[in-house]
C-alpha atoms as a PDB file:
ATOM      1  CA  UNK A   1     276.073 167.565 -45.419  1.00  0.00           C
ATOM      2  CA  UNK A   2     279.200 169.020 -46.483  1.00  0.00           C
ATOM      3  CA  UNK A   3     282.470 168.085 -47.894  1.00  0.00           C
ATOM      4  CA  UNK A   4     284.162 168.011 -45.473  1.00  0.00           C
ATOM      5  CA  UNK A   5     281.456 166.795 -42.885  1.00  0.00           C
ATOM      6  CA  UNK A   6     281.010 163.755 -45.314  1.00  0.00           C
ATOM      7  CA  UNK A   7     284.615 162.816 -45.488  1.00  0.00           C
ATOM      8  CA  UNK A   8     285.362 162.782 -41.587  1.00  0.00           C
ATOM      9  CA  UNK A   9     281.876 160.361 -41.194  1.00  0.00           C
ATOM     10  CA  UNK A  10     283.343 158.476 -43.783  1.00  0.00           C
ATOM     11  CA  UNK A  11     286.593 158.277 -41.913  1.00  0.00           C
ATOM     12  CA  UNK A  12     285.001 158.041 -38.122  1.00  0.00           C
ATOM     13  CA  UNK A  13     282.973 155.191 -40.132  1.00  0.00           C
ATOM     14  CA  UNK A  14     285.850 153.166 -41.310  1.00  0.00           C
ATOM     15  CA  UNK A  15     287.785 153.404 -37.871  1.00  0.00           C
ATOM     16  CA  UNK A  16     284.885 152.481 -36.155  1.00  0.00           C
ATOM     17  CA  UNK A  17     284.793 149.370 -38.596  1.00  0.00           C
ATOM     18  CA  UNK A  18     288.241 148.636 -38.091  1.00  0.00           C
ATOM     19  CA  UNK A  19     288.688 148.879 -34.622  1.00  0.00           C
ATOM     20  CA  UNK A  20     285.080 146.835 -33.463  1.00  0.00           C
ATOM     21  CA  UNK A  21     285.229 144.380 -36.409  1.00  0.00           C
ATOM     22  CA  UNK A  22     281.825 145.041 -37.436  1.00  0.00           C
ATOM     23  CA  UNK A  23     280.563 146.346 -40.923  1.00  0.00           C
ATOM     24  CA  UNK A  24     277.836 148.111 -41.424  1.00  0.00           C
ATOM     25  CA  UNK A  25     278.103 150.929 -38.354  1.00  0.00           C
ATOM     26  CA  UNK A  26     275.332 153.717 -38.789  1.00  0.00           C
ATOM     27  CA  UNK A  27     275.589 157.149 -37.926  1.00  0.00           C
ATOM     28  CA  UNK A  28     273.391 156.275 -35.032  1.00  0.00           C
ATOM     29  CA  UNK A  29     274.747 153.053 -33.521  1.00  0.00           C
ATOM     30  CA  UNK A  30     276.081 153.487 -30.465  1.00  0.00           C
ATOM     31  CA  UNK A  31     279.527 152.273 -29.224  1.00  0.00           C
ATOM     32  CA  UNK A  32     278.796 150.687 -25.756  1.00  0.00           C
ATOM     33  CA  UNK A  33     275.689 148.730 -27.796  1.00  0.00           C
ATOM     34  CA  UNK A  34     278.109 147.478 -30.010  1.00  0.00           C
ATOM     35  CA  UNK A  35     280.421 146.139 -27.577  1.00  0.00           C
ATOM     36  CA  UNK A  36     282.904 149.215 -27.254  1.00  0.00           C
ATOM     37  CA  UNK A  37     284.379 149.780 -23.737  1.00  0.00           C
ATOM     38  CA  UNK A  38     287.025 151.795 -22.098  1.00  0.00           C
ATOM     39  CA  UNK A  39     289.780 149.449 -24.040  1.00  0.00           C
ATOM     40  CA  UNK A  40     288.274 149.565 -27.177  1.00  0.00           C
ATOM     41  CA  UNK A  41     287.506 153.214 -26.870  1.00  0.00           C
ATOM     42  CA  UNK A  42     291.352 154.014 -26.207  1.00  0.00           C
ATOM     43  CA  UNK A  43     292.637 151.842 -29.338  1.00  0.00           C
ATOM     44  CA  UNK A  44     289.701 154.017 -31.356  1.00  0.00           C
ATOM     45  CA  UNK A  45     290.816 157.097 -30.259  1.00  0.00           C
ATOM     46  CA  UNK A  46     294.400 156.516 -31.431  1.00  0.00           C
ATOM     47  CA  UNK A  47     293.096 155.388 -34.322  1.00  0.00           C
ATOM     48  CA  UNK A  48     291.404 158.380 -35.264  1.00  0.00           C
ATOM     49  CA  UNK A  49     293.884 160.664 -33.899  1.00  0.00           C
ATOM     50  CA  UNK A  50     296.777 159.131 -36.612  1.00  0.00           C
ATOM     51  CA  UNK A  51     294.271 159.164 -39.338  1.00  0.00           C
ATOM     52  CA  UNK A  52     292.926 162.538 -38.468  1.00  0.00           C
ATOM     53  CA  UNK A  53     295.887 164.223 -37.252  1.00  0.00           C
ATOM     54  CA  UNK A  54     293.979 165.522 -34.374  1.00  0.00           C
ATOM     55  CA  UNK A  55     294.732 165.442 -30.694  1.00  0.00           C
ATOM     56  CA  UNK A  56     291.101 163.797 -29.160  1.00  0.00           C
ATOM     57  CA  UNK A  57     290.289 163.229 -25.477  1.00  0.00           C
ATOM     58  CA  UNK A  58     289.440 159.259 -24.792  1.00  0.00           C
ATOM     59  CA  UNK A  59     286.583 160.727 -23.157  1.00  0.00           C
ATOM     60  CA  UNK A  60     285.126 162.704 -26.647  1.00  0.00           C
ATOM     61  CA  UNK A  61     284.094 158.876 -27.271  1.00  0.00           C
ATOM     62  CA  UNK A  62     282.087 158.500 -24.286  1.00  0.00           C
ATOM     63  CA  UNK A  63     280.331 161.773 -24.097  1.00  0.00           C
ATOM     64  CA  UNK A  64     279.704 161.227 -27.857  1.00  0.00           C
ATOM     65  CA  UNK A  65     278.916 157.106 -28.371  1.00  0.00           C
ATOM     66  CA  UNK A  66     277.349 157.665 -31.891  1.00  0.00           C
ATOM     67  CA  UNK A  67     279.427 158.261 -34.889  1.00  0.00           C
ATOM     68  CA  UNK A  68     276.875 161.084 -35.826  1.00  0.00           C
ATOM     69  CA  UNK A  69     277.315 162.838 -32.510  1.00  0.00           C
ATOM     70  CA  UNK A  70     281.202 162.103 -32.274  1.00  0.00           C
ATOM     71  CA  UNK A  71     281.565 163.925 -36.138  1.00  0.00           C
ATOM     72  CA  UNK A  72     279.232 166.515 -35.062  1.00  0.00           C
ATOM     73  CA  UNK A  73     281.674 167.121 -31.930  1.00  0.00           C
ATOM     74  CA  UNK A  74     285.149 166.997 -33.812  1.00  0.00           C
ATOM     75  CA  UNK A  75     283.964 169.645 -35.932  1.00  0.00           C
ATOM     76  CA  UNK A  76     283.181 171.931 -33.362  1.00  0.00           C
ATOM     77  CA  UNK A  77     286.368 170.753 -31.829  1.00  0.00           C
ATOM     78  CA  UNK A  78     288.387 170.781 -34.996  1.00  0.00           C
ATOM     79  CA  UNK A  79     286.904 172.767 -37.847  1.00  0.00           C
ATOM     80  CA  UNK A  80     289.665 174.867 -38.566  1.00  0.00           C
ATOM     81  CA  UNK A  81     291.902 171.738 -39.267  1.00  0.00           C
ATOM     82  CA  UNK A  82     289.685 169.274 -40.900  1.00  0.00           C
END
């Protein structure tokens, strides 16, 4: 992985953490299996959006439930600014 992909799963990871009050989140966990829903999804969207500094569609999180898929989408998204 790179630098840069390491730091935003590292980030994505921690929000995740934060926001669903689990530890231990894997890059393949998915967010509706861990209890994540159209609330929860909103709050972690803001979340990542002030930590990131990125503007990212609600629905990102649904089209991309694991944190693997949702880092592999923000880059494509968001390279240029990460």
């Amino acid at each position: 992985m790179s630098e840069v992909r390491d730091r935003l799963a590292d980030t994505v990871t921690a929000v995740w953490t934060e926001v669903l009050g689990i530890d231990g989140i894997g890059p393949d966990d998915d967010f509706f299996d861990l209890g994540g829903d159209s609330l929860v999804a909103t709050r972690l969207t803001a979340a990542l959006e002030q930590r990131l500094g990125l503007a990212i569609d609600v629905l990102t999180v649904f089209d991309h439930p694991t944190i693997g898929e949702l880092v592999t989408e923000l880059e494509k998204a968001h390279g240029d600014r990460l």
